[in-house]
N, C-alpha and C. Protein backbone atom coordinates (compact mmCIF):
# COMPACT_ATOMS: atom_id res chain seq x y z
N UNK A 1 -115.10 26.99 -22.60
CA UNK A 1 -116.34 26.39 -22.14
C UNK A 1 -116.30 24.88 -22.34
N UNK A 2 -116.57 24.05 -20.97
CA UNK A 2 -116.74 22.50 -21.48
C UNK A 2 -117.85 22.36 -22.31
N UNK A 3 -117.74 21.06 -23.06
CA UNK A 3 -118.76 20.48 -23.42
C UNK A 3 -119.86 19.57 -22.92
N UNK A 4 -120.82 19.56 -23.55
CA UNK A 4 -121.82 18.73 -22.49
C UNK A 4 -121.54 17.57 -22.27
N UNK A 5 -121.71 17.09 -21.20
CA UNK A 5 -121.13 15.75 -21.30
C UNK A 5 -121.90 14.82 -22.41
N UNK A 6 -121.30 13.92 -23.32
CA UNK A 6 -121.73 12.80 -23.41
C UNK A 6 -121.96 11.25 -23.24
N UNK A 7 -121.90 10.48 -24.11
CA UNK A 7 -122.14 9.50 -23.04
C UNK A 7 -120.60 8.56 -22.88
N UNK A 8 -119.61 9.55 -23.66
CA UNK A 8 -118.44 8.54 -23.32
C UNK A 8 -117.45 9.83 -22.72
N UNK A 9 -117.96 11.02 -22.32
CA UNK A 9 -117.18 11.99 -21.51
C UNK A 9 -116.91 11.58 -20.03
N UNK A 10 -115.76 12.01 -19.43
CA UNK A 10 -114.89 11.05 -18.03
C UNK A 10 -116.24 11.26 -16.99
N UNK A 11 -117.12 11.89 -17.12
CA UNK A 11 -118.18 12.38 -15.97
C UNK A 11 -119.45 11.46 -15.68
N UNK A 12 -119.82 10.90 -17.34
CA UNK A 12 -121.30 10.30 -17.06
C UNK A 12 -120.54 8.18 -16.64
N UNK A 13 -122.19 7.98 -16.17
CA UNK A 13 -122.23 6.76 -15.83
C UNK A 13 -121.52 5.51 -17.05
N UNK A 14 -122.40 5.80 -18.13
CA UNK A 14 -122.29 5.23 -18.60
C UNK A 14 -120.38 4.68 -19.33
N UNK A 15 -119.83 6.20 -19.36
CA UNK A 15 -118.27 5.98 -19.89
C UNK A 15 -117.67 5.41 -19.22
N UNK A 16 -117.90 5.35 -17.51
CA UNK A 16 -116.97 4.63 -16.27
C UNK A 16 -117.60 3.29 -16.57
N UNK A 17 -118.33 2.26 -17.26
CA UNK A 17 -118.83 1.34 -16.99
C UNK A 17 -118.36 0.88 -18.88
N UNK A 18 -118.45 1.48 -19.97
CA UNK A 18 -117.57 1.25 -20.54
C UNK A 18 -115.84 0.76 -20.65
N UNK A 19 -115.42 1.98 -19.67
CA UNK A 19 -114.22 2.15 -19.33
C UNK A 19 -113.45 0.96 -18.76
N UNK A 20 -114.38 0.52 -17.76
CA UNK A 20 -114.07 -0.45 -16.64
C UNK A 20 -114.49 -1.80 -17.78
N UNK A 21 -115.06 -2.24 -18.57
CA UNK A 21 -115.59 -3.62 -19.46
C UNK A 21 -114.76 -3.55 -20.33
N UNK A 22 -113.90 -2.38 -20.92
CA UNK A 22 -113.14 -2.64 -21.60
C UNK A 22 -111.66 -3.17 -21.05
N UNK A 23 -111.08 -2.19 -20.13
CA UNK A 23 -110.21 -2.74 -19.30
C UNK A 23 -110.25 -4.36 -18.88
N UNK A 24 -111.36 -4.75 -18.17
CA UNK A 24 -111.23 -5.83 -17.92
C UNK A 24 -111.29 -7.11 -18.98
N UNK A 25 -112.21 -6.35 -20.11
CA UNK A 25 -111.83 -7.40 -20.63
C UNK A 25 -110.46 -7.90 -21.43
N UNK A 26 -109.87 -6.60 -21.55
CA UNK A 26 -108.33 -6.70 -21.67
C UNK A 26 -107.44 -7.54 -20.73
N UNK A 27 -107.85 -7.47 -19.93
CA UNK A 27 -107.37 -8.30 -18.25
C UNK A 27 -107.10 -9.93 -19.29
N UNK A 28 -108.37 -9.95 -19.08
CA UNK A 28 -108.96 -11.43 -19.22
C UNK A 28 -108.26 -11.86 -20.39
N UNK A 29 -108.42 -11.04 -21.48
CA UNK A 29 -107.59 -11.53 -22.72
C UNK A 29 -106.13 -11.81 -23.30
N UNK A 30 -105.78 -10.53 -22.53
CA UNK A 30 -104.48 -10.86 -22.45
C UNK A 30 -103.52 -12.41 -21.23
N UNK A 31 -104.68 -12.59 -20.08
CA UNK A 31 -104.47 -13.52 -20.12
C UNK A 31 -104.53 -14.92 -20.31
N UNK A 32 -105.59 -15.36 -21.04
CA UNK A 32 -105.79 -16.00 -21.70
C UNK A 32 -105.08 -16.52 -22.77
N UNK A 33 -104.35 -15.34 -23.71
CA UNK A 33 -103.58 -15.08 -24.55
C UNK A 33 -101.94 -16.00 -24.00
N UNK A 34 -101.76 -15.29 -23.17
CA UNK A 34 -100.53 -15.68 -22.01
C UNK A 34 -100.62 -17.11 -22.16
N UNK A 35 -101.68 -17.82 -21.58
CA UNK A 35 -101.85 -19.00 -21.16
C UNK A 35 -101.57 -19.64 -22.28
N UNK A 36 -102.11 -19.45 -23.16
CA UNK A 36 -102.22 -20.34 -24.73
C UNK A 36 -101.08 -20.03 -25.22
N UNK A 37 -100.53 -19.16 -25.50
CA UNK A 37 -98.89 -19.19 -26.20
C UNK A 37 -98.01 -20.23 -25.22
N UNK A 38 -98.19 -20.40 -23.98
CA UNK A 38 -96.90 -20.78 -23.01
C UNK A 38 -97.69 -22.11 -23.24
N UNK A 39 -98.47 -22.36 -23.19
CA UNK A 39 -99.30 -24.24 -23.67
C UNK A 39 -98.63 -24.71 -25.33
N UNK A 40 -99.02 -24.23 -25.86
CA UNK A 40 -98.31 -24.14 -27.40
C UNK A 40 -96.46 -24.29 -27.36
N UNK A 41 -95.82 -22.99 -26.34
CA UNK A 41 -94.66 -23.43 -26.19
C UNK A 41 -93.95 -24.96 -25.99
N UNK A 42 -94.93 -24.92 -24.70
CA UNK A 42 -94.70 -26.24 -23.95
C UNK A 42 -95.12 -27.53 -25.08
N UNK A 43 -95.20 -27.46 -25.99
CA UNK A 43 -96.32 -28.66 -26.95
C UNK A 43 -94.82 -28.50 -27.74
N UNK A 44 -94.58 -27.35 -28.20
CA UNK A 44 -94.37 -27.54 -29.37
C UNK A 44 -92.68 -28.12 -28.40
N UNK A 45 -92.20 -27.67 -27.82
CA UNK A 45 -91.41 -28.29 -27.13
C UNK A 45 -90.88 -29.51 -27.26
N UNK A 46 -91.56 -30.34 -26.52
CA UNK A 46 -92.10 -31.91 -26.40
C UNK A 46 -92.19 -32.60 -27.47
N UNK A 47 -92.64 -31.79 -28.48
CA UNK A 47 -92.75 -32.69 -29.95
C UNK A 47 -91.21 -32.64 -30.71
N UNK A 48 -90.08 -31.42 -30.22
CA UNK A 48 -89.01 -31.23 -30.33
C UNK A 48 -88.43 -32.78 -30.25
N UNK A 49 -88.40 -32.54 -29.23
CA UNK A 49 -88.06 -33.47 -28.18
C UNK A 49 -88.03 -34.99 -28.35
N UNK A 50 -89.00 -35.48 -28.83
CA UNK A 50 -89.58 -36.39 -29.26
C UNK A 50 -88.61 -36.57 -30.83
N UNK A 51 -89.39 -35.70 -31.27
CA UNK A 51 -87.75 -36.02 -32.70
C UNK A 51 -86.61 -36.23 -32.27
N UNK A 52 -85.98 -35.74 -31.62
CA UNK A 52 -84.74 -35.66 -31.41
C UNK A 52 -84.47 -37.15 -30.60
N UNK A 53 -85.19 -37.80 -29.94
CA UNK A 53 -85.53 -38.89 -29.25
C UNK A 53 -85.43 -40.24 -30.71
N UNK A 54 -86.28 -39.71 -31.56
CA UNK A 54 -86.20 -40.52 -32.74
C UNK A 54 -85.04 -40.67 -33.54
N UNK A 55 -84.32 -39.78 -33.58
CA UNK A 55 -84.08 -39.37 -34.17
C UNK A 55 -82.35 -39.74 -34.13
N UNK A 56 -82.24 -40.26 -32.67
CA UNK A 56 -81.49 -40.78 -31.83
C UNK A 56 -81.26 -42.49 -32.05
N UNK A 57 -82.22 -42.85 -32.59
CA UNK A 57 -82.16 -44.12 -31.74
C UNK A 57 -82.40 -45.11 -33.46
């Protein structure tokens, strides 16, 4: 016998609208996430760089 649905069972409104805000906000975060590590890369890079420039001369 199923159970009744509740409010986070695959059937009611409310779990597909959970479902979907969580997902997306995973979307969003992970890229965000993306963005900021590869900015940081790129920084920390450059400041490499820069020593080695000094470091040179």
């Amino acid at each position: 016998m199923a159970p009744p649905p509740g409010p986070y069972s695959g059937s009611s409104t409310l779990a597909l609208v959970a479902r979907v805000s969580a997902f997306s906000f995973g979307l969003v975060y992970g890229s965000v996430k993306l963005k900021y590590l590869k900015a940081k890369a790129k920084s920390q890079k450059k400041a490499e760089e820069k020593a080695k420039a000094k470091a040179n001369h």
